[in-house]
PDB file of N, CA and C in Angstrom:
ATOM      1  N   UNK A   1     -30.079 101.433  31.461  1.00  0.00           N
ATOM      2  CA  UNK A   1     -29.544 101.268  32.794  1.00  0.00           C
ATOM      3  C   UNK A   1     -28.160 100.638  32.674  1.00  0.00           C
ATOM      4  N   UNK A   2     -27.137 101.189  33.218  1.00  0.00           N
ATOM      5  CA  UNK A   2     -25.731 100.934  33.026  1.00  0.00           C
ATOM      6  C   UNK A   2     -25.489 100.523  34.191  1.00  0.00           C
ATOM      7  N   UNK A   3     -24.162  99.109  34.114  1.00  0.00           N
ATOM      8  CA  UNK A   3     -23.649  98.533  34.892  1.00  0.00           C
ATOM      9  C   UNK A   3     -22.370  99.677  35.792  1.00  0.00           C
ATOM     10  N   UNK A   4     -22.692  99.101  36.904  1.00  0.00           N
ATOM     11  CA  UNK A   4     -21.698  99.764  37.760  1.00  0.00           C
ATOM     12  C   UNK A   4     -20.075  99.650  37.362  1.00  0.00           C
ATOM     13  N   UNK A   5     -19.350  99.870  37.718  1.00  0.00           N
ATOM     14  CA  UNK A   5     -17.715  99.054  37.687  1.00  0.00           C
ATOM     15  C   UNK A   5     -17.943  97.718  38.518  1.00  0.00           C
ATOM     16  N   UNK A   6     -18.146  97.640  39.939  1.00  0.00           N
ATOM     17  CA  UNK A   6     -18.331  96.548  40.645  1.00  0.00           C
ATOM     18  C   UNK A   6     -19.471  95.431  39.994  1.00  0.00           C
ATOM     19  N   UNK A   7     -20.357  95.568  39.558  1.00  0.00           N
ATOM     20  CA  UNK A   7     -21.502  94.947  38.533  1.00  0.00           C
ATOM     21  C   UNK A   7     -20.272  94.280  37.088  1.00  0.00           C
ATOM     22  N   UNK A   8     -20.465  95.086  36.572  1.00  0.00           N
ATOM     23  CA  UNK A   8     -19.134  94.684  35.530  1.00  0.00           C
ATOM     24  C   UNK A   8     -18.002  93.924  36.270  1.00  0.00           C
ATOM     25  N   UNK A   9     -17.452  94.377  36.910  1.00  0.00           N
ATOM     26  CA  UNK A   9     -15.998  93.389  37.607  1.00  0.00           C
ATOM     27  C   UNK A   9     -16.913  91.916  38.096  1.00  0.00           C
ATOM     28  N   UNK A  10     -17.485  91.761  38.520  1.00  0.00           N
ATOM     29  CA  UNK A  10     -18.359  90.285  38.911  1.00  0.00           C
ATOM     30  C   UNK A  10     -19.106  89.910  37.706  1.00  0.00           C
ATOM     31  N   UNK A  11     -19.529  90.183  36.649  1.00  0.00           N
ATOM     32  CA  UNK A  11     -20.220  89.637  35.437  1.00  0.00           C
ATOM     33  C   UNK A  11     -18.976  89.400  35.058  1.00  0.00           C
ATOM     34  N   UNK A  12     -18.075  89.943  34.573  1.00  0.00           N
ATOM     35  CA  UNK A  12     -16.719  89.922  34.000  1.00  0.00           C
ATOM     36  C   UNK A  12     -15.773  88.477  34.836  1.00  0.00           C
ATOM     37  N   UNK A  13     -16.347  88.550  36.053  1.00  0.00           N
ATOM     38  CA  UNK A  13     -15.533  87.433  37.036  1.00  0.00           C
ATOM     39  C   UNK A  13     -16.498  85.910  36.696  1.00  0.00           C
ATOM     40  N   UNK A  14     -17.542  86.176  36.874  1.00  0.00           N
ATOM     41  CA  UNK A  14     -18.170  84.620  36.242  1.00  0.00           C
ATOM     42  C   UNK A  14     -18.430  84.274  35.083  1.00  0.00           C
ATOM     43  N   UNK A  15     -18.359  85.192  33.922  1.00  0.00           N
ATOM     44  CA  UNK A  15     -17.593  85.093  32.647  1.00  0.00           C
ATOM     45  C   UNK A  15     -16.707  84.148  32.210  1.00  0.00           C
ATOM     46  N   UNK A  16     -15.577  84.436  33.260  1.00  0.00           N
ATOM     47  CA  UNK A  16     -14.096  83.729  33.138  1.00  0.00           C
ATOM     48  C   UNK A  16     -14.601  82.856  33.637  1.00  0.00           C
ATOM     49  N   UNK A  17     -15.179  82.361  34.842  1.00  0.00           N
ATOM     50  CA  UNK A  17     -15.330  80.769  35.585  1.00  0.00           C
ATOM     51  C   UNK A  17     -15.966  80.586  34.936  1.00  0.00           C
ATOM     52  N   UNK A  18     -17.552  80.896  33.889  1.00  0.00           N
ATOM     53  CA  UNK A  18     -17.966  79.418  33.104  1.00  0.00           C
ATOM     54  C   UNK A  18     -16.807  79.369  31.726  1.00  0.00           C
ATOM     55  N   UNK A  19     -15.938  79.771  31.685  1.00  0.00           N
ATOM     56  CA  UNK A  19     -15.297  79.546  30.451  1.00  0.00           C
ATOM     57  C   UNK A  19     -14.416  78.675  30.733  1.00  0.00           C
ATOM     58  N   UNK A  20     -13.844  78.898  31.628  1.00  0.00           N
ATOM     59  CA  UNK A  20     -13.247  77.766  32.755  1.00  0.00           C
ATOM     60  C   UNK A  20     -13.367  76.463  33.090  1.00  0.00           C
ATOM     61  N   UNK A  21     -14.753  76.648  34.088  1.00  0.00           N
ATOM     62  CA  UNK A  21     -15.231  75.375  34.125  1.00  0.00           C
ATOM     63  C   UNK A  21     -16.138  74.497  33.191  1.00  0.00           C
ATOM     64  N   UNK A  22     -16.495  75.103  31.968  1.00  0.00           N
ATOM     65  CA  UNK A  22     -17.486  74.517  30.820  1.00  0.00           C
ATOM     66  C   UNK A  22     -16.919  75.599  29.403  1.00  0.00           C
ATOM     67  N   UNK A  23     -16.193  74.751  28.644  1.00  0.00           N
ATOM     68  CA  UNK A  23     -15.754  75.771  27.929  1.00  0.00           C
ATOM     69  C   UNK A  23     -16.672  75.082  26.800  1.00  0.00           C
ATOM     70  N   UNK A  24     -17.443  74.411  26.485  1.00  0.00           N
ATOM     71  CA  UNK A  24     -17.880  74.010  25.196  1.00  0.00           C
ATOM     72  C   UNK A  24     -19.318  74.748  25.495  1.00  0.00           C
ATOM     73  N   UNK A  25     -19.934  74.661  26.507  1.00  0.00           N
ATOM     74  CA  UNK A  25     -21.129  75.766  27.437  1.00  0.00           C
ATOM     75  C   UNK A  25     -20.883  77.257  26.482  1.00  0.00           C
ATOM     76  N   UNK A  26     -19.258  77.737  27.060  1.00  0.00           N
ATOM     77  CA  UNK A  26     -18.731  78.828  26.597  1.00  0.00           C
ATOM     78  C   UNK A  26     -18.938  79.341  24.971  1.00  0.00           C
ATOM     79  N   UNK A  27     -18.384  78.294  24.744  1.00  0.00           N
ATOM     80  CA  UNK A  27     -18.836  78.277  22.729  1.00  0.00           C
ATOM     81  C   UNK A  27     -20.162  78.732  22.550  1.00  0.00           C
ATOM     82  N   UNK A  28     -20.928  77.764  22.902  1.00  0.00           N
ATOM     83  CA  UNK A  28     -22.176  77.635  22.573  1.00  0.00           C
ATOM     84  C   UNK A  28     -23.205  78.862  22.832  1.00  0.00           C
ATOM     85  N   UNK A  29     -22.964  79.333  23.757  1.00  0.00           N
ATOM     86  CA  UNK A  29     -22.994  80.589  24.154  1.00  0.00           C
ATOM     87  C   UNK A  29     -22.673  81.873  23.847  1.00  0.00           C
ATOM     88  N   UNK A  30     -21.336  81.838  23.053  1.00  0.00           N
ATOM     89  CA  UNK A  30     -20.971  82.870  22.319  1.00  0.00           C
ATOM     90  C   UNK A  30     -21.492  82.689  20.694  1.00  0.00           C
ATOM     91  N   UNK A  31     -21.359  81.567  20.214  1.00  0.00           N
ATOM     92  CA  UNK A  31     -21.997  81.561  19.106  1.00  0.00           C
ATOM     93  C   UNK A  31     -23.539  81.411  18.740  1.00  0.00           C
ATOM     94  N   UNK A  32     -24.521  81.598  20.370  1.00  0.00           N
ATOM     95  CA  UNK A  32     -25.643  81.229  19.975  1.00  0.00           C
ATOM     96  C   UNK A  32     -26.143  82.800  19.086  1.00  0.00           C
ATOM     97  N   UNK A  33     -25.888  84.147  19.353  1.00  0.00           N
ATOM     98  CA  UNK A  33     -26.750  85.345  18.498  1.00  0.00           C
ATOM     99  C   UNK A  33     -26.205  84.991  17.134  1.00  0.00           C
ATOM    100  N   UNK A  34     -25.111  84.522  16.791  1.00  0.00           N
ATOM    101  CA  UNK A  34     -24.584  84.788  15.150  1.00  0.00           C
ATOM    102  C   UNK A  34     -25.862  83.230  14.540  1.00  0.00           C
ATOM    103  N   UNK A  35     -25.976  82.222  15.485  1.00  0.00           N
ATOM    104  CA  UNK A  35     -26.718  81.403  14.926  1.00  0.00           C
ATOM    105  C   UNK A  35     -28.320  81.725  14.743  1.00  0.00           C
ATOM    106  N   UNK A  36     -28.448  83.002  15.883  1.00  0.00           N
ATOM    107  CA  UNK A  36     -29.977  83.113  15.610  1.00  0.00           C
ATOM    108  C   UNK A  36     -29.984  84.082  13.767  1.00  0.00           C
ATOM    109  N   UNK A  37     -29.001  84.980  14.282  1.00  0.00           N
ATOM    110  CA  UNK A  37     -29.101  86.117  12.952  1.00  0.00           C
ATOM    111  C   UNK A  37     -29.190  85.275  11.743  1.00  0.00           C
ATOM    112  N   UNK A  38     -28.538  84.677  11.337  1.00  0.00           N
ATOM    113  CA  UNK A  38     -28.523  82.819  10.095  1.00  0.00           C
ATOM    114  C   UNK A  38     -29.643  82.909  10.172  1.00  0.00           C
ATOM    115  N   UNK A  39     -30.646  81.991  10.946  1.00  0.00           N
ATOM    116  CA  UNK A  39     -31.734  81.821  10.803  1.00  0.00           C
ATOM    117  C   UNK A  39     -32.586  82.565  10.310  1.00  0.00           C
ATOM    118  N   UNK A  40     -32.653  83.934  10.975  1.00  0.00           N
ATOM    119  CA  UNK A  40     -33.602  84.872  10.562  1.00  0.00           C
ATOM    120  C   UNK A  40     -33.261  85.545   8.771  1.00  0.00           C
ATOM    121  N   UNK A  41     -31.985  85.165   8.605  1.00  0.00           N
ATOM    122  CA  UNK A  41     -31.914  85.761   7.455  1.00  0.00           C
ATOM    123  C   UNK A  41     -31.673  84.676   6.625  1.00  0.00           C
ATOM    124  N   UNK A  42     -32.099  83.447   6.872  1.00  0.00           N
ATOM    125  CA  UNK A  42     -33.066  82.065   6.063  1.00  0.00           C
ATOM    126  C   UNK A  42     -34.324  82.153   5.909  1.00  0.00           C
ATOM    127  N   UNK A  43     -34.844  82.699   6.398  1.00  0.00           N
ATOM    128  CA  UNK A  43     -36.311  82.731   6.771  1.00  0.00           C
ATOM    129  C   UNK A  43     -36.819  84.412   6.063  1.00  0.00           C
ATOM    130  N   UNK A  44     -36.028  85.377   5.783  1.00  0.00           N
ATOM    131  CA  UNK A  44     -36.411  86.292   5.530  1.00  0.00           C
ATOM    132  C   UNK A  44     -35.848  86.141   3.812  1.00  0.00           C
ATOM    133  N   UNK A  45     -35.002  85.324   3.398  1.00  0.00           N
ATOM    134  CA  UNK A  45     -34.753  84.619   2.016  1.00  0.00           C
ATOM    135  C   UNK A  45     -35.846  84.017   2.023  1.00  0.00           C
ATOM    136  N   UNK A  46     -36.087  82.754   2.401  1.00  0.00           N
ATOM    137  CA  UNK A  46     -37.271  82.313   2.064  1.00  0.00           C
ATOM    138  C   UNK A  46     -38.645  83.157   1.682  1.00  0.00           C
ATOM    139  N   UNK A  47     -39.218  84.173   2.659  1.00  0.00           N
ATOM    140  CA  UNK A  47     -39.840  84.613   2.998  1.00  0.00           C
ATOM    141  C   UNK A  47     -39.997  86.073   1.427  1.00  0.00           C
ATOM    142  N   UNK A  48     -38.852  86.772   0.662  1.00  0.00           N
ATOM    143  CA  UNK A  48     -38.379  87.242  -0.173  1.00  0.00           C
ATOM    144  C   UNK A  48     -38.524  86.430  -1.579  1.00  0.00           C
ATOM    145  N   UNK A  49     -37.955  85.581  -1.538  1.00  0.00           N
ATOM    146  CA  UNK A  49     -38.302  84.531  -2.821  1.00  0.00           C
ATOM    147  C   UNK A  49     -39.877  84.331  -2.709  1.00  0.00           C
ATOM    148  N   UNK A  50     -40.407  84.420  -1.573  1.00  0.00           N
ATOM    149  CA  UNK A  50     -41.763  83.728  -2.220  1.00  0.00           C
ATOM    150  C   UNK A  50     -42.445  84.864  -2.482  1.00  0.00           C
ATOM    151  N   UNK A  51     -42.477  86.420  -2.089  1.00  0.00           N
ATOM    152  CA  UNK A  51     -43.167  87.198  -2.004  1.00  0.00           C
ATOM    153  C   UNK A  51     -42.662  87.466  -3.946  1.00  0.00           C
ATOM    154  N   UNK A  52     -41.179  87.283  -4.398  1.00  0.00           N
ATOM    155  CA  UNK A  52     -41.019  87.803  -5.832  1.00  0.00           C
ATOM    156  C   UNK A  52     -42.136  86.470  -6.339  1.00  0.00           C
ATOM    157  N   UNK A  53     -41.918  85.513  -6.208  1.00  0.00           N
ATOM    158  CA  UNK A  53     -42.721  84.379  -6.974  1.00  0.00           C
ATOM    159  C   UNK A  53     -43.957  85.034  -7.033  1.00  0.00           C
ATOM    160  N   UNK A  54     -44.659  85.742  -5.981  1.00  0.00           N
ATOM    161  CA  UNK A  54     -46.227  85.797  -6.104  1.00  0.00           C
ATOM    162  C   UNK A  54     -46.256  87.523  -7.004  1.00  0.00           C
ATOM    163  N   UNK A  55     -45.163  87.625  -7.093  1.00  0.00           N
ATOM    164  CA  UNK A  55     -44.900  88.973  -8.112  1.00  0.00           C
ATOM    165  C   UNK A  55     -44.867  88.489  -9.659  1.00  0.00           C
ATOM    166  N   UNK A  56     -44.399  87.344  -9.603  1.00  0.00           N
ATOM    167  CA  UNK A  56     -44.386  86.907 -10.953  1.00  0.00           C
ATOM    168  C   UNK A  56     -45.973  86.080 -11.151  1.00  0.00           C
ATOM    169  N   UNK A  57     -46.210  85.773 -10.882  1.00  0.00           N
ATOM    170  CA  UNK A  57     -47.249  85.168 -10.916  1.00  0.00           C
ATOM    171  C   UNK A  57     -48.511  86.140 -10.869  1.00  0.00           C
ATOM    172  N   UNK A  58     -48.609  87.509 -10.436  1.00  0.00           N
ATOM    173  CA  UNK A  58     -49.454  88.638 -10.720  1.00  0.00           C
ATOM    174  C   UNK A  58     -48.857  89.486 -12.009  1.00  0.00           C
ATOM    175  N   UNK A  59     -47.647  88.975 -12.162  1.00  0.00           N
ATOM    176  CA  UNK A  59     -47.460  89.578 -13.440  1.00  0.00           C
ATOM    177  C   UNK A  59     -47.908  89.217 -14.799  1.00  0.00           C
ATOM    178  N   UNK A  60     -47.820  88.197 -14.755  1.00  0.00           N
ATOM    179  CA  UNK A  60     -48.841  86.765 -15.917  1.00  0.00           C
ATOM    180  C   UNK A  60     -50.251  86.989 -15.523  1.00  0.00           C
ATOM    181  N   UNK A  61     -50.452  87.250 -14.596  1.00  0.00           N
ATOM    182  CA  UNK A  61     -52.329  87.399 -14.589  1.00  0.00           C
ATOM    183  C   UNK A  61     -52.391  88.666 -15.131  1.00  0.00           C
ATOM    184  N   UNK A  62     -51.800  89.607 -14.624  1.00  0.00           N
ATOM    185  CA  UNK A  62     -52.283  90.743 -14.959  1.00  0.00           C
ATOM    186  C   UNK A  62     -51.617  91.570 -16.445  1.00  0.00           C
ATOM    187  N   UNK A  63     -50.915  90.448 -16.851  1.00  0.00           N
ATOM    188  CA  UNK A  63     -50.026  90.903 -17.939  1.00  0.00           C
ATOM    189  C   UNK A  63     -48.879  92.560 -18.483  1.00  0.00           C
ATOM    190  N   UNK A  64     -48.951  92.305 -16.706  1.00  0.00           N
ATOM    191  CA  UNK A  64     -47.967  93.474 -16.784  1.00  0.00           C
ATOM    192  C   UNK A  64     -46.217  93.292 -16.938  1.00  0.00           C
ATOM    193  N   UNK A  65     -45.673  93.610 -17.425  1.00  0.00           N
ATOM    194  CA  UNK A  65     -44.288  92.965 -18.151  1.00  0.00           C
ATOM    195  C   UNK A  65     -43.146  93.509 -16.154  1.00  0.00           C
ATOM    196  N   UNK A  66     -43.871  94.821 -16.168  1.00  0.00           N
ATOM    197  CA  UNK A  66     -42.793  95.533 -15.294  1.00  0.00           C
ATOM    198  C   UNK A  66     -42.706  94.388 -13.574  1.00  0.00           C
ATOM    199  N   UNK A  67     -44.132  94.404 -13.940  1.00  0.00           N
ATOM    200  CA  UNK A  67     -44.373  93.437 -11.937  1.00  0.00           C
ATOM    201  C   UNK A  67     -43.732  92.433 -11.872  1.00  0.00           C
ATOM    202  N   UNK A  68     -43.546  90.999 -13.603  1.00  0.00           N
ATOM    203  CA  UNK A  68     -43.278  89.879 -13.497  1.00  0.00           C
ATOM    204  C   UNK A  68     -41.863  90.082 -13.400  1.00  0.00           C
ATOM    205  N   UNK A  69     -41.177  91.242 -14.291  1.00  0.00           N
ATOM    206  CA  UNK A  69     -39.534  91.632 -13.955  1.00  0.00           C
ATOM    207  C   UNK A  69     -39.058  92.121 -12.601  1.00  0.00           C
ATOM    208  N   UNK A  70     -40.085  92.886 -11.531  1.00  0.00           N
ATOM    209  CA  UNK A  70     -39.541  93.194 -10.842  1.00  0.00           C
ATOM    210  C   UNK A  70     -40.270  91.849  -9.209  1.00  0.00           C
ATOM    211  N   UNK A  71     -40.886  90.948  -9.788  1.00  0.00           N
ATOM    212  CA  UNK A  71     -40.825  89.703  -8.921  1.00  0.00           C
ATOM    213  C   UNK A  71     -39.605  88.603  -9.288  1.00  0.00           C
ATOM    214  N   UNK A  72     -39.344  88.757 -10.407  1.00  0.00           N
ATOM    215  CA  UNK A  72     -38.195  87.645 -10.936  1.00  0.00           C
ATOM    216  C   UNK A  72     -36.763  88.098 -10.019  1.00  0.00           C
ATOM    217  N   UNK A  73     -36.506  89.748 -10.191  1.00  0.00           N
ATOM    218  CA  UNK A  73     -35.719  90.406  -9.472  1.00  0.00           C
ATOM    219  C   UNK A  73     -35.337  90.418  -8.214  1.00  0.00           C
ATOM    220  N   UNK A  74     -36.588  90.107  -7.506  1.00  0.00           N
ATOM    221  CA  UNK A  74     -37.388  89.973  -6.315  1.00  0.00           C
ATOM    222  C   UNK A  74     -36.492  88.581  -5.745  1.00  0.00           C
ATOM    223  N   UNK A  75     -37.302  87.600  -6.645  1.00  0.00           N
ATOM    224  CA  UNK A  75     -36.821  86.116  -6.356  1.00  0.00           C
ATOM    225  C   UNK A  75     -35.377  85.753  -6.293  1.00  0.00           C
ATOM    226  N   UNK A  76     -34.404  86.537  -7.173  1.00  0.00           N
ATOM    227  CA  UNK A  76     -32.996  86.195  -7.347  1.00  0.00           C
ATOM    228  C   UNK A  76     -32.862  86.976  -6.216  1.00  0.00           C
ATOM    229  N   UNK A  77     -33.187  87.915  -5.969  1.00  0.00           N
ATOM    230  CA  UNK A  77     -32.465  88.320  -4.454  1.00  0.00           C
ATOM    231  C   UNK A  77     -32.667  87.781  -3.605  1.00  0.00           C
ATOM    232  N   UNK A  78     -33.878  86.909  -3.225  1.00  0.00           N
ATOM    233  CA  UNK A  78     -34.278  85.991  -1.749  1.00  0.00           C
ATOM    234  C   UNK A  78     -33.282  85.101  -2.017  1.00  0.00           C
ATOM    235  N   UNK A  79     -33.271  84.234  -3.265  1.00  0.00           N
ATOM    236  CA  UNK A  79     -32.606  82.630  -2.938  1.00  0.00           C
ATOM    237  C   UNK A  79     -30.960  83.411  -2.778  1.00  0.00           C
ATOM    238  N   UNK A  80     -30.604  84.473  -3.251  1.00  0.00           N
ATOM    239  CA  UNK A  80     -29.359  84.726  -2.901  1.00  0.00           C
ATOM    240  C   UNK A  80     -28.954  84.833  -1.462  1.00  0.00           C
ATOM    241  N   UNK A  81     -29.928  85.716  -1.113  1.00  0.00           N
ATOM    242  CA  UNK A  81     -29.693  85.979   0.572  1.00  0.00           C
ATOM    243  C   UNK A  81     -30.473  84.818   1.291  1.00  0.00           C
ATOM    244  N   UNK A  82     -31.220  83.601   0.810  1.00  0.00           N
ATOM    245  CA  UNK A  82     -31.422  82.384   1.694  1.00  0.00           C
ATOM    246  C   UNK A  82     -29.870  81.558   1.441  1.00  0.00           C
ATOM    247  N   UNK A  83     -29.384  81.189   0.449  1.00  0.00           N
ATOM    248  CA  UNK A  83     -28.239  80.786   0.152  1.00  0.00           C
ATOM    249  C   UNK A  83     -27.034  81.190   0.999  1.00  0.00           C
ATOM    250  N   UNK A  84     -26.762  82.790   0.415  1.00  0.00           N
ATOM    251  CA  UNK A  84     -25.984  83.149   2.042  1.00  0.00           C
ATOM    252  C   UNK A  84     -26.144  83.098   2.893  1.00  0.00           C
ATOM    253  N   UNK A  85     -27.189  83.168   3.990  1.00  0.00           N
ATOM    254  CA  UNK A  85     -27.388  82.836   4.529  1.00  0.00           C
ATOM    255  C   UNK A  85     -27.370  81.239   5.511  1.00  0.00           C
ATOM    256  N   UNK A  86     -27.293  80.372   4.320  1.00  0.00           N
ATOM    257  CA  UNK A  86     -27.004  79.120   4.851  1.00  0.00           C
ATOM    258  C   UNK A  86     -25.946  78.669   4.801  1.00  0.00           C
ATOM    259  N   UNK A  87     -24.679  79.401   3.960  1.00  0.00           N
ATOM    260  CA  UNK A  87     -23.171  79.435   4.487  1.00  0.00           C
ATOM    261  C   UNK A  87     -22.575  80.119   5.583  1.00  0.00           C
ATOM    262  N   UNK A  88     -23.319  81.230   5.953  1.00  0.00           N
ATOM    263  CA  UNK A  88     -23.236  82.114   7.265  1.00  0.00           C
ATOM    264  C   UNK A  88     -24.026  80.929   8.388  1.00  0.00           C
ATOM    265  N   UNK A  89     -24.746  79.964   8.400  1.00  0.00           N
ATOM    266  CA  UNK A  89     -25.611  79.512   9.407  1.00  0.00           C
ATOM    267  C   UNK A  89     -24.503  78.566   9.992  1.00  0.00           C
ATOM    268  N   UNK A  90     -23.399  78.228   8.997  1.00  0.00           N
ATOM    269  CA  UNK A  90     -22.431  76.791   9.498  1.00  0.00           C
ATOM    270  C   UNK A  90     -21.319  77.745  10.195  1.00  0.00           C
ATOM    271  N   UNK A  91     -22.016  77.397  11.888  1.00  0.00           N
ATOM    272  CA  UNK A  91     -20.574  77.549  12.676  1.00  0.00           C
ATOM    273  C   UNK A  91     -19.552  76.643  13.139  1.00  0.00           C
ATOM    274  N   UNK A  92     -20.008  75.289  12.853  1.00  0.00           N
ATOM    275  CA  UNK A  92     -19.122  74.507  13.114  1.00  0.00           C
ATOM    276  C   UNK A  92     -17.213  74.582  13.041  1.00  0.00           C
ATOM    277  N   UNK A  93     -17.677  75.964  11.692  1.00  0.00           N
ATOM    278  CA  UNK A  93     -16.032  75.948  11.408  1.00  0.00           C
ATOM    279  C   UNK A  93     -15.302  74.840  10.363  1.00  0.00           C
ATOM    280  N   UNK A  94     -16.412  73.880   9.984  1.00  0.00           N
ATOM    281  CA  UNK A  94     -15.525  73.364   9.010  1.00  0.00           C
ATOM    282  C   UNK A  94     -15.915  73.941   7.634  1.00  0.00           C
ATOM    283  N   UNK A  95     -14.947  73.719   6.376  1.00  0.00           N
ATOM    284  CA  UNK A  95     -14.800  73.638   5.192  1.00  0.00           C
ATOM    285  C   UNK A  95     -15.721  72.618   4.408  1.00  0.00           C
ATOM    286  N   UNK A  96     -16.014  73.433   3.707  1.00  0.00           N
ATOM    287  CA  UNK A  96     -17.065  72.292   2.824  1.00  0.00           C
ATOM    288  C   UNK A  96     -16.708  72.785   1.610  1.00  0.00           C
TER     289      UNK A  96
END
């Protein structure tokens, strides 16, 4: 369902007034989806690392060489993308 022009020209008009009258509102607001996406792709690192760990750990039980290599594989890719992920999560904007 698509906005009219007149629909758009008034979303577009109180747009500008809360940016206006609450511009830190404004921020917070524009940066709240990039802060959810961070999260979810902390949580899906996390969530990645542990699934390679339980790959490695069926690989030692079951003494299969290929499962424990391709959970180890597994694992370096979660903590990579939890890691990025937690430099993508800082919107503050400062330098660290």
């Amino acid at each position: 369902m698509a906005l009219s022009d007149e629909e758009r020209r008034r979303l577009e008009k109180l747009e500008e007034e809360l940016a206006a009258s609450d511009p830190d509102l404004d921020r917070e607001l524009q940066g709240g989806l990039s802060r959810y996406r961070a999260s979810a792709r902390t949580i899906y690192g996390l969530l990645t690392t542990l699934v390679g760990f339980a790959l490695v750990i069926a690989g030692i039980i079951t003494q299969l060489a290929v499962i424990g290599v391709a959970g180890f594989l597994l694992m370096v890719a979660g903590v990579n993308w939890f890691l990025h992920s937690l430099h993508m999560g800082d919107t503050t904007g400062h330098q660290t």
